[in-house]
C-alpha atoms as a PDB file:
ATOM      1  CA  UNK A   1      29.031 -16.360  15.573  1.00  0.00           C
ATOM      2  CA  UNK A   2      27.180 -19.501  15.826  1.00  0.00           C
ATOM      3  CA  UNK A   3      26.735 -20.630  11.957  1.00  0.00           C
ATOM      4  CA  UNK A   4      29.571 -21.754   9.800  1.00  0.00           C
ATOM      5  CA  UNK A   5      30.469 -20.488   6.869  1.00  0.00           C
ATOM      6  CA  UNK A   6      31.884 -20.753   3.454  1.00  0.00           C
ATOM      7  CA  UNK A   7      32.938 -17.811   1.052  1.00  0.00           C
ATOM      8  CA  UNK A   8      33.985 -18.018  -2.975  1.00  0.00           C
ATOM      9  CA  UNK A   9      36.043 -14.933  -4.374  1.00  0.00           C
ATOM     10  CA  UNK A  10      33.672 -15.390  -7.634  1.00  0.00           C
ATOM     11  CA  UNK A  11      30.994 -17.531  -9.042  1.00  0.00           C
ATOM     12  CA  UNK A  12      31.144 -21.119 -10.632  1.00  0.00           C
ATOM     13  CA  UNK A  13      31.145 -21.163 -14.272  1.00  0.00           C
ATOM     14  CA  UNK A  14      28.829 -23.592 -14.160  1.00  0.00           C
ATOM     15  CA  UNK A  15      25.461 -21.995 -12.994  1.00  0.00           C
ATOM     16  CA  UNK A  16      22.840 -22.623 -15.265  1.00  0.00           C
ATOM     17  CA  UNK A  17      21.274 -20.520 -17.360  1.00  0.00           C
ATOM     18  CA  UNK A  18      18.412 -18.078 -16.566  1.00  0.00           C
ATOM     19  CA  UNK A  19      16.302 -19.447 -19.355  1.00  0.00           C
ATOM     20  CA  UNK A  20      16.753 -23.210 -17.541  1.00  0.00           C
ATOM     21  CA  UNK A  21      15.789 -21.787 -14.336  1.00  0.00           C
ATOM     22  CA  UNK A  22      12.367 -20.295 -15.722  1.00  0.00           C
ATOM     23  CA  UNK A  23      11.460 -23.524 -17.310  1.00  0.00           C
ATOM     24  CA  UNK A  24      12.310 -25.043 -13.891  1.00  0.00           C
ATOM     25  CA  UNK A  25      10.066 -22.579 -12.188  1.00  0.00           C
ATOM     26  CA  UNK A  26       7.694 -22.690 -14.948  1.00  0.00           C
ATOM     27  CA  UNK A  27       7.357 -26.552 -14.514  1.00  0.00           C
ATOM     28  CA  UNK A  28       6.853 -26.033 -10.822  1.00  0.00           C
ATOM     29  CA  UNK A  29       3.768 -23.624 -10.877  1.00  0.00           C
ATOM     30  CA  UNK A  30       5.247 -20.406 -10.712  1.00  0.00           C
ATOM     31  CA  UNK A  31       4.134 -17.661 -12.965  1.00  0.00           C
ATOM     32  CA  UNK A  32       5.589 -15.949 -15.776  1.00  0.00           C
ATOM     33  CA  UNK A  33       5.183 -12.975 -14.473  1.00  0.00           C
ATOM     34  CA  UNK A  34       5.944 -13.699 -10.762  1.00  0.00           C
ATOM     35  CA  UNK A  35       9.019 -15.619 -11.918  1.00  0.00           C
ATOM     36  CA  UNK A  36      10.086 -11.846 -13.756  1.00  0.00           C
ATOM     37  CA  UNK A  37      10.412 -10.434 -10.656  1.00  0.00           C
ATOM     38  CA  UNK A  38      12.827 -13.099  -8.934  1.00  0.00           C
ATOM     39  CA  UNK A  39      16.289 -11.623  -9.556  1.00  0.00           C
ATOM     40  CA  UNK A  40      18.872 -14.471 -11.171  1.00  0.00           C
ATOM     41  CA  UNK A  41      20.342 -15.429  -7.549  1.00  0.00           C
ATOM     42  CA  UNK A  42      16.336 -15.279  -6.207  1.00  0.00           C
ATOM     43  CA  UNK A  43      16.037 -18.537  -9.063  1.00  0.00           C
ATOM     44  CA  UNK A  44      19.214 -19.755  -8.503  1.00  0.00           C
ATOM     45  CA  UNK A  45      18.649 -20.599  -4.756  1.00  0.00           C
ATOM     46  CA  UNK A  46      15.144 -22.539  -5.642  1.00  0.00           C
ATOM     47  CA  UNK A  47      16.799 -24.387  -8.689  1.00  0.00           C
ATOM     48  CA  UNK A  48      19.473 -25.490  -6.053  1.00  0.00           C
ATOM     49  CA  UNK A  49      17.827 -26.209  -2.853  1.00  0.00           C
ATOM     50  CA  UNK A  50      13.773 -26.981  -3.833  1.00  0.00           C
ATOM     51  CA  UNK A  51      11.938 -30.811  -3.640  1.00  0.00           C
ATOM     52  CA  UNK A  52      11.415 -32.386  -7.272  1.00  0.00           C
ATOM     53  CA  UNK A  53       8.242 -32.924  -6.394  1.00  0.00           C
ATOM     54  CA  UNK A  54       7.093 -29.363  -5.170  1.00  0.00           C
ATOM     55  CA  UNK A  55       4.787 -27.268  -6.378  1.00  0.00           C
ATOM     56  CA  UNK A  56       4.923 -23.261  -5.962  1.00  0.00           C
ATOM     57  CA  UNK A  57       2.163 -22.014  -3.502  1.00  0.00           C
ATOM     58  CA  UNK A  58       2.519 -18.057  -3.466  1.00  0.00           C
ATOM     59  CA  UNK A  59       4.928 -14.921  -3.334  1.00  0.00           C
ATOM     60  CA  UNK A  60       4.824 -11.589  -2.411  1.00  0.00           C
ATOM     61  CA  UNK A  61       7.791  -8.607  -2.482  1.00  0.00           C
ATOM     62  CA  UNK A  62       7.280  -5.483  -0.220  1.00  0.00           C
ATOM     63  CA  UNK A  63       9.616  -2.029  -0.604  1.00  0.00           C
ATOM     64  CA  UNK A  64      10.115  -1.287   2.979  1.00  0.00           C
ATOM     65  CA  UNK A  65       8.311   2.054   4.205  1.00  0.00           C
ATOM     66  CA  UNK A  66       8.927   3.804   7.483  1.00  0.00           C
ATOM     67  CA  UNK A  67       7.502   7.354   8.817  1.00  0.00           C
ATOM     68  CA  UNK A  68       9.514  10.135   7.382  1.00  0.00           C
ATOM     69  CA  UNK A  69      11.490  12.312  10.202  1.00  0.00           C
ATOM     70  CA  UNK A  70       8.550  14.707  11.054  1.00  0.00           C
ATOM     71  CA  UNK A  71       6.915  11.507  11.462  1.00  0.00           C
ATOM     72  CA  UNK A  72       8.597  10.845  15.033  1.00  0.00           C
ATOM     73  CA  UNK A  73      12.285   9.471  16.177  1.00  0.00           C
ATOM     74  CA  UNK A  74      11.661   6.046  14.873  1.00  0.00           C
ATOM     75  CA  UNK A  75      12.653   7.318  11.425  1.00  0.00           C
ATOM     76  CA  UNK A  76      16.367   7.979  13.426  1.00  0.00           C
ATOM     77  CA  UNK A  77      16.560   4.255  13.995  1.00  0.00           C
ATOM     78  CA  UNK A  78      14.717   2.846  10.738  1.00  0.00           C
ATOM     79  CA  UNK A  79      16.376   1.523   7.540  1.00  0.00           C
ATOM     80  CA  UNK A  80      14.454   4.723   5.161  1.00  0.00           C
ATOM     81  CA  UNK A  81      11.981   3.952   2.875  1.00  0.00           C
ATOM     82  CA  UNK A  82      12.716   2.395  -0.563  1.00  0.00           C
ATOM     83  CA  UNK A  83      16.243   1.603  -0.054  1.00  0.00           C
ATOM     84  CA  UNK A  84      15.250  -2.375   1.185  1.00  0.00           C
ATOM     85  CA  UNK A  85      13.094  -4.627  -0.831  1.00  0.00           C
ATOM     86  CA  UNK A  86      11.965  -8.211   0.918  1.00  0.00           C
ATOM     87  CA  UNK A  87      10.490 -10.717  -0.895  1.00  0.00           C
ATOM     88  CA  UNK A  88       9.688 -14.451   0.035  1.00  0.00           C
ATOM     89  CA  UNK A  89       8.257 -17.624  -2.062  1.00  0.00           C
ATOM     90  CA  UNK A  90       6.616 -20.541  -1.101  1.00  0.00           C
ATOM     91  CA  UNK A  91       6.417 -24.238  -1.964  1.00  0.00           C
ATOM     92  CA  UNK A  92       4.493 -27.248  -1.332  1.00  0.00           C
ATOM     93  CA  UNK A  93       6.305 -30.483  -1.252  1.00  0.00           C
ATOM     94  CA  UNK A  94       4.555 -34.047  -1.281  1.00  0.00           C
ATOM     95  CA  UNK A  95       5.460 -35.122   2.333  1.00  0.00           C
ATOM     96  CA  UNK A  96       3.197 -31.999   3.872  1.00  0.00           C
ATOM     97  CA  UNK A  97       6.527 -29.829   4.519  1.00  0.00           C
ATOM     98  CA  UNK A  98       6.663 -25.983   2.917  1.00  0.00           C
ATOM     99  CA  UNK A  99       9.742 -24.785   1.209  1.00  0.00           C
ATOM    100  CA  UNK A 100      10.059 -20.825   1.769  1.00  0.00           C
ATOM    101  CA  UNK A 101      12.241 -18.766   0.939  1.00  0.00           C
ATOM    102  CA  UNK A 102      12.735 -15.558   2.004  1.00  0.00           C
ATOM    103  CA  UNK A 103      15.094 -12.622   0.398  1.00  0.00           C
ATOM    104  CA  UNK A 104      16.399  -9.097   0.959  1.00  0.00           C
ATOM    105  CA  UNK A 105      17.614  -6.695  -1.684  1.00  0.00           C
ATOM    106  CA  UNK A 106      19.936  -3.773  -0.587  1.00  0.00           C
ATOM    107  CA  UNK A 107      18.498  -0.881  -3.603  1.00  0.00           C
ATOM    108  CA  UNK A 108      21.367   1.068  -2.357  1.00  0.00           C
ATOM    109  CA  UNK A 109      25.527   0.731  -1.759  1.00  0.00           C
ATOM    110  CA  UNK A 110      25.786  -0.388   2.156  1.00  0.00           C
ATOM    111  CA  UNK A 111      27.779  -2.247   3.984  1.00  0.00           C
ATOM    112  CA  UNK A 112      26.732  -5.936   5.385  1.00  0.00           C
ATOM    113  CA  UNK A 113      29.195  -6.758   8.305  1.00  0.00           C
ATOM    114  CA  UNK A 114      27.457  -7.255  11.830  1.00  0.00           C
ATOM    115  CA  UNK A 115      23.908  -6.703   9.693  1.00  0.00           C
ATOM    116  CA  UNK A 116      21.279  -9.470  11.077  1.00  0.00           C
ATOM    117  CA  UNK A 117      18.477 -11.138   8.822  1.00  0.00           C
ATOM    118  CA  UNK A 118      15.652 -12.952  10.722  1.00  0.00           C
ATOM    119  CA  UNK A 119      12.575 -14.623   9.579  1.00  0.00           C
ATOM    120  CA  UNK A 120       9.543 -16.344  11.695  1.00  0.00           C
ATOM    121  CA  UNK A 121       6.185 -17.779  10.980  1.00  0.00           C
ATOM    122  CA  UNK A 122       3.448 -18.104  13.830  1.00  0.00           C
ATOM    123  CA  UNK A 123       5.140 -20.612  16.429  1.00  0.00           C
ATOM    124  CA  UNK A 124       1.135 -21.466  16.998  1.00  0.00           C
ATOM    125  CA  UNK A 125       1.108 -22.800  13.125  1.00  0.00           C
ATOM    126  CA  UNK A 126       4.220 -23.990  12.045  1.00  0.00           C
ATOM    127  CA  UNK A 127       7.432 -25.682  13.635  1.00  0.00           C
ATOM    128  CA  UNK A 128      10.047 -25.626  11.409  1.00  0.00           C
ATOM    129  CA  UNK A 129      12.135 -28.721   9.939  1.00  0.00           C
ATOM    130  CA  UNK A 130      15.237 -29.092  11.570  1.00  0.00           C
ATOM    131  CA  UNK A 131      18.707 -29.021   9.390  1.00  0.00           C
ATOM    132  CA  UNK A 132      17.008 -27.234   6.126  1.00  0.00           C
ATOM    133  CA  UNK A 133      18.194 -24.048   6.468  1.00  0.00           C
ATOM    134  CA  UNK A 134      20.617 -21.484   4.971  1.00  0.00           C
ATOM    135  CA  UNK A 135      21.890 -17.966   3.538  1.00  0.00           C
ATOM    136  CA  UNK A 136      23.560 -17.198   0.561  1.00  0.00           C
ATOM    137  CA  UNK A 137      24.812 -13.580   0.005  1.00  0.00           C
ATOM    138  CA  UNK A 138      25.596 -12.089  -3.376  1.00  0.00           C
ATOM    139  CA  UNK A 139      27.432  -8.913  -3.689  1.00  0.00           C
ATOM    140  CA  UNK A 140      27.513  -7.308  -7.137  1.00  0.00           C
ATOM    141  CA  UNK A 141      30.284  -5.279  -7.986  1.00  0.00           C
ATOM    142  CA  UNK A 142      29.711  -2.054 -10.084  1.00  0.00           C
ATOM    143  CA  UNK A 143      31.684  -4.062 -12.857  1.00  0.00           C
ATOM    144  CA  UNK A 144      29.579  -6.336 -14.822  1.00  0.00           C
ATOM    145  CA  UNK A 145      30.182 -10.122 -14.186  1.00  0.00           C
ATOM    146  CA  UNK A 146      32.853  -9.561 -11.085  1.00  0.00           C
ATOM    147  CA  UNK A 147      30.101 -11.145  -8.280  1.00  0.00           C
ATOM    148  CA  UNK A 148      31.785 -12.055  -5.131  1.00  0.00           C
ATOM    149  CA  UNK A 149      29.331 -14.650  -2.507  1.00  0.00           C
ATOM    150  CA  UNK A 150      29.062 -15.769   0.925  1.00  0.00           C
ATOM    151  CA  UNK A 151      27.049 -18.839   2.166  1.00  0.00           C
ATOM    152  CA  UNK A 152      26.065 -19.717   5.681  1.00  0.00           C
ATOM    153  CA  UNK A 153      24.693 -23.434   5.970  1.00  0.00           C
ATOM    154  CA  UNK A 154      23.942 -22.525   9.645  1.00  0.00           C
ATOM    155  CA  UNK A 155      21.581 -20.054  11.219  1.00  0.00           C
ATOM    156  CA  UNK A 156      23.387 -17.720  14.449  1.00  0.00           C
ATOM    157  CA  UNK A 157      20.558 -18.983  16.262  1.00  0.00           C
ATOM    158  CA  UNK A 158      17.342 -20.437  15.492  1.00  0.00           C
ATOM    159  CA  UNK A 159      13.561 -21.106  17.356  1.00  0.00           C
ATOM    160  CA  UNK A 160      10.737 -23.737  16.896  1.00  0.00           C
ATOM    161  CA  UNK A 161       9.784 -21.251  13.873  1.00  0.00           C
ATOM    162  CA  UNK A 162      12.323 -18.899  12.979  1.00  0.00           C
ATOM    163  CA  UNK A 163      16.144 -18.080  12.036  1.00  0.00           C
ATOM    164  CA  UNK A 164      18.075 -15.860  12.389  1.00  0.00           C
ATOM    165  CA  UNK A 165      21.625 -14.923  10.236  1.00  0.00           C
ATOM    166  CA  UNK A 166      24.019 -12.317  11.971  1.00  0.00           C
ATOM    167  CA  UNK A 167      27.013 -11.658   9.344  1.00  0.00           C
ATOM    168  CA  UNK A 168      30.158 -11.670  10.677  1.00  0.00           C
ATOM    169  CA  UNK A 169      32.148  -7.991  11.570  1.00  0.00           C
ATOM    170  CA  UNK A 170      34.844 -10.002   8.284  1.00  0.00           C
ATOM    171  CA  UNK A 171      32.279 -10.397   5.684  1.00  0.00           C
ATOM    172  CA  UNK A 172      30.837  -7.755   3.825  1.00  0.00           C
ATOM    173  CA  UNK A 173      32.760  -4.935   4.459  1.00  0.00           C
ATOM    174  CA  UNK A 174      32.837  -2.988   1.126  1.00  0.00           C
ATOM    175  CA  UNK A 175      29.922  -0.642  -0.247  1.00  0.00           C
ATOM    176  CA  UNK A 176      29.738  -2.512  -3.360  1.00  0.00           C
ATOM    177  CA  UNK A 177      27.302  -1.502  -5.998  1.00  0.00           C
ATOM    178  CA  UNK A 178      24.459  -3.931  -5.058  1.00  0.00           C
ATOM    179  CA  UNK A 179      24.206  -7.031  -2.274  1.00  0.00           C
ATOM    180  CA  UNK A 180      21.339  -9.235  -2.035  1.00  0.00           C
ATOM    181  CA  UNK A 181      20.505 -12.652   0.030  1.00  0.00           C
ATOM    182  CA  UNK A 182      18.407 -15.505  -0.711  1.00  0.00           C
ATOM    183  CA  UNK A 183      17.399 -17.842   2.522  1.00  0.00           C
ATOM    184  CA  UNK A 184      15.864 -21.044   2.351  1.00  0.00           C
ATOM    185  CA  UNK A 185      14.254 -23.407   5.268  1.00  0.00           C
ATOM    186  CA  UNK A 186      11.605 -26.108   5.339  1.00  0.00           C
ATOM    187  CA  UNK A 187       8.356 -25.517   7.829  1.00  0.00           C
ATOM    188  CA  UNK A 188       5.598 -27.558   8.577  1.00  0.00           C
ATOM    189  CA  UNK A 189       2.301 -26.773   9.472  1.00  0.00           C
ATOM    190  CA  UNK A 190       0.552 -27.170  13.048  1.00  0.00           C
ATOM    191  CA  UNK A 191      -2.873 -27.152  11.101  1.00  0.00           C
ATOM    192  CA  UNK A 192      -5.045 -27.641   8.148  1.00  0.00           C
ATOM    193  CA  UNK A 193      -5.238 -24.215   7.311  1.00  0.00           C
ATOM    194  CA  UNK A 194      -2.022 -22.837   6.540  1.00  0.00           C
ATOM    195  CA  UNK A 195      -1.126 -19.901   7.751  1.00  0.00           C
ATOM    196  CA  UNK A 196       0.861 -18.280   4.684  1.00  0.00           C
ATOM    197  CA  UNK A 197       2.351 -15.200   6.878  1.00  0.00           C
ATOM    198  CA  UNK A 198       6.026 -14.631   7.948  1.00  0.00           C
ATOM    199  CA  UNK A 199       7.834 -11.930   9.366  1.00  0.00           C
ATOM    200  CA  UNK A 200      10.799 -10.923   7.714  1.00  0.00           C
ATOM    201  CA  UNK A 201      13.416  -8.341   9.531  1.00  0.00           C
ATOM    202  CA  UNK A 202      16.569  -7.190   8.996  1.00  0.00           C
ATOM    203  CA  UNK A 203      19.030  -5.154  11.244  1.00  0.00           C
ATOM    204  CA  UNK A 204      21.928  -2.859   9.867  1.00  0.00           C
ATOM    205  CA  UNK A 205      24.647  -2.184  11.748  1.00  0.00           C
ATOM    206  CA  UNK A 206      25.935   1.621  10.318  1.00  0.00           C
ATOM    207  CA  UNK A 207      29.422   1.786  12.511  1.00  0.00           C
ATOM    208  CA  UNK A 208      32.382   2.185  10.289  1.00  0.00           C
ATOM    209  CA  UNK A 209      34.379  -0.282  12.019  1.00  0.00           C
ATOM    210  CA  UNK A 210      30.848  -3.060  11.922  1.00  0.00           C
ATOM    211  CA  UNK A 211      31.360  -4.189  15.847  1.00  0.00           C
ATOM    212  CA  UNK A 212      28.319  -2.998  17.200  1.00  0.00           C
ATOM    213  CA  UNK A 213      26.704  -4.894  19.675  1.00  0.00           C
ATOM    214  CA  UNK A 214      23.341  -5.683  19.639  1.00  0.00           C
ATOM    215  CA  UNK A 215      21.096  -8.784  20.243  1.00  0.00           C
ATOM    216  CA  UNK A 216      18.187  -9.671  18.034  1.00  0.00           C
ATOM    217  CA  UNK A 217      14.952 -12.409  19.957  1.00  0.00           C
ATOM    218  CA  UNK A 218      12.774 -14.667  17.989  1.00  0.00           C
ATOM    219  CA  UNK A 219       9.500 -14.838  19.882  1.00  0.00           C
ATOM    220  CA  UNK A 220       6.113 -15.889  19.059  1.00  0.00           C
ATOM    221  CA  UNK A 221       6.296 -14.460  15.759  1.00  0.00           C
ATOM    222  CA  UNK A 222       7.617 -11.190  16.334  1.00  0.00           C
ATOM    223  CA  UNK A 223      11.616 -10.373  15.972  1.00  0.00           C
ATOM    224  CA  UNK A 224      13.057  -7.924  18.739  1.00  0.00           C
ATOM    225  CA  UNK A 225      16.199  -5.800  19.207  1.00  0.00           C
ATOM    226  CA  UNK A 226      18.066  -4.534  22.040  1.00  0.00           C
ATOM    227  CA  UNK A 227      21.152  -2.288  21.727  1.00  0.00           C
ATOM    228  CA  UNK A 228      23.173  -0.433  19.572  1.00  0.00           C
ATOM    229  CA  UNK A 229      20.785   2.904  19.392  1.00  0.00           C
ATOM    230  CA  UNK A 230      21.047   5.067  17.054  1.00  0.00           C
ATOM    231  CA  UNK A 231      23.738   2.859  14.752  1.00  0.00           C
ATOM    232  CA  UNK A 232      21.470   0.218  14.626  1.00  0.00           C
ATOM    233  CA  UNK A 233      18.652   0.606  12.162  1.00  0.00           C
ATOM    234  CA  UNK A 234      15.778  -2.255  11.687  1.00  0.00           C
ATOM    235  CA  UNK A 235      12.889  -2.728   9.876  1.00  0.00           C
ATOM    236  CA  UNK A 236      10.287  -6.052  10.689  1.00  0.00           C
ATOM    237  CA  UNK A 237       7.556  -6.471   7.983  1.00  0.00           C
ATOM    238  CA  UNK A 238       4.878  -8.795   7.785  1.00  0.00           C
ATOM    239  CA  UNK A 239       4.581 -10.270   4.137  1.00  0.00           C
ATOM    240  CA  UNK A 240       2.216 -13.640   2.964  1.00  0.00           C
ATOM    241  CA  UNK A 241       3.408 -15.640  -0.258  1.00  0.00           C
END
């Protein structure tokens, strides 16, 4: 794997408090009642990684839904509905760049290892800002408080407009009670309307062992795979903040 990575057994004692982060994202534009449905790591990672000086400019969370089995094989190779929720923010910051972050939210125990999350915006309307990217995974243990994390500060591969995060076959390995990830990059715009759509997909490897092998494109926003049949399942939604 391409991107580096960091990991911490448990979380600093320091993080602030959730009541400081909704001030923060108070003070920044966001609303009260989009700012409820941010979980505490989905605040944490704008508190830590957003410009002073931006100012919130949309979000939008989708429950992903797929046909149901009578529906045709592509339910055999399709994370089911429900059981993934994607979400993704967006800032404006004062020198013309966007801040977006996008986030996925396992509703269900499942294992991470060899899982891929990708996100792209129209290559035609946006090139992305080199060296403002990264991942941070939390996974929440069925015991309150006991929150174990992985960081990646560097994509496995990345495109004029997208990223994309493979997690390694090491990390991730236990059906804990609850995992979620929180991505950030910077993108600018090609043009004075700004396109506010991204694509946001996410591939789960569902081999015991987490070695399948599969390989994931970035195109002109779309996000392809190829391999790993019926072990791989994938979802690619289209979401606007």
């Amino acid at each position: 794997m391409e991107g580096i990575s960091t990991v911490s057994a448990n979380e600093d004692d320091s993080l602030p408090s959730e009541s400081e982060m909704d001030s923060f994202l108070l003070d920044l534009g966001m609303p009260s009642g989009t700012i409820e449905n941010l979980t505490y790591f989905g605040k944490l990672e704008i508190f830590n990684t957003v410009d002073e000086d931006a100012v919130f400019d949309g979000y939008t969370e989708e429950d992903v839904y797929l046909p149901e089995e009578n529906d045709g094989d592509i339910s055999l190779f399709s994370i089911p509905k429900s059981q993934l929720q994607l979400k993704v923010s967006g800032f404006k910051n004062s020198d013309g760049t966007y801040s977006i972050y996008p986030s996925f939210i396992w509703k269900t125990k499942n294992r991470l290892r060899n899982d891929t999350f990708s996100f792209v915006l129209d290559n035609n309307n946006w090139t992305t800002v080199a060296g403002n990217v990264g991942l941070n995974i939390h996974m929440v243990n069925a015991t309150p408080g006991i929150t174990d994390k992985f960081y990646y500060d560097r994509p496995s591969s990345s495109s004029y407009s997208g990223h994309r995060f493979q997690i390694p076959q090491n990390h991730g390995k236990t059906n804990h009670k609850h995992y979620e990830g929180h991505a950030h990059f910077k993108a600018k715009s090609k043009k004075s309307k700004v396109d506010k759509r991204i694509i946001l997909s996410y591939g789960n490897d569902t081999t015991s062992s987490g070695n399948l092998s599969y390989s994931v494109s970035i195109g002109i926003f779309s996000v392809s795979y190829s391999g790993g049949g019926k072990n791989l399942r994938t979802t690619s939604e289209t979401l606007s903040w």
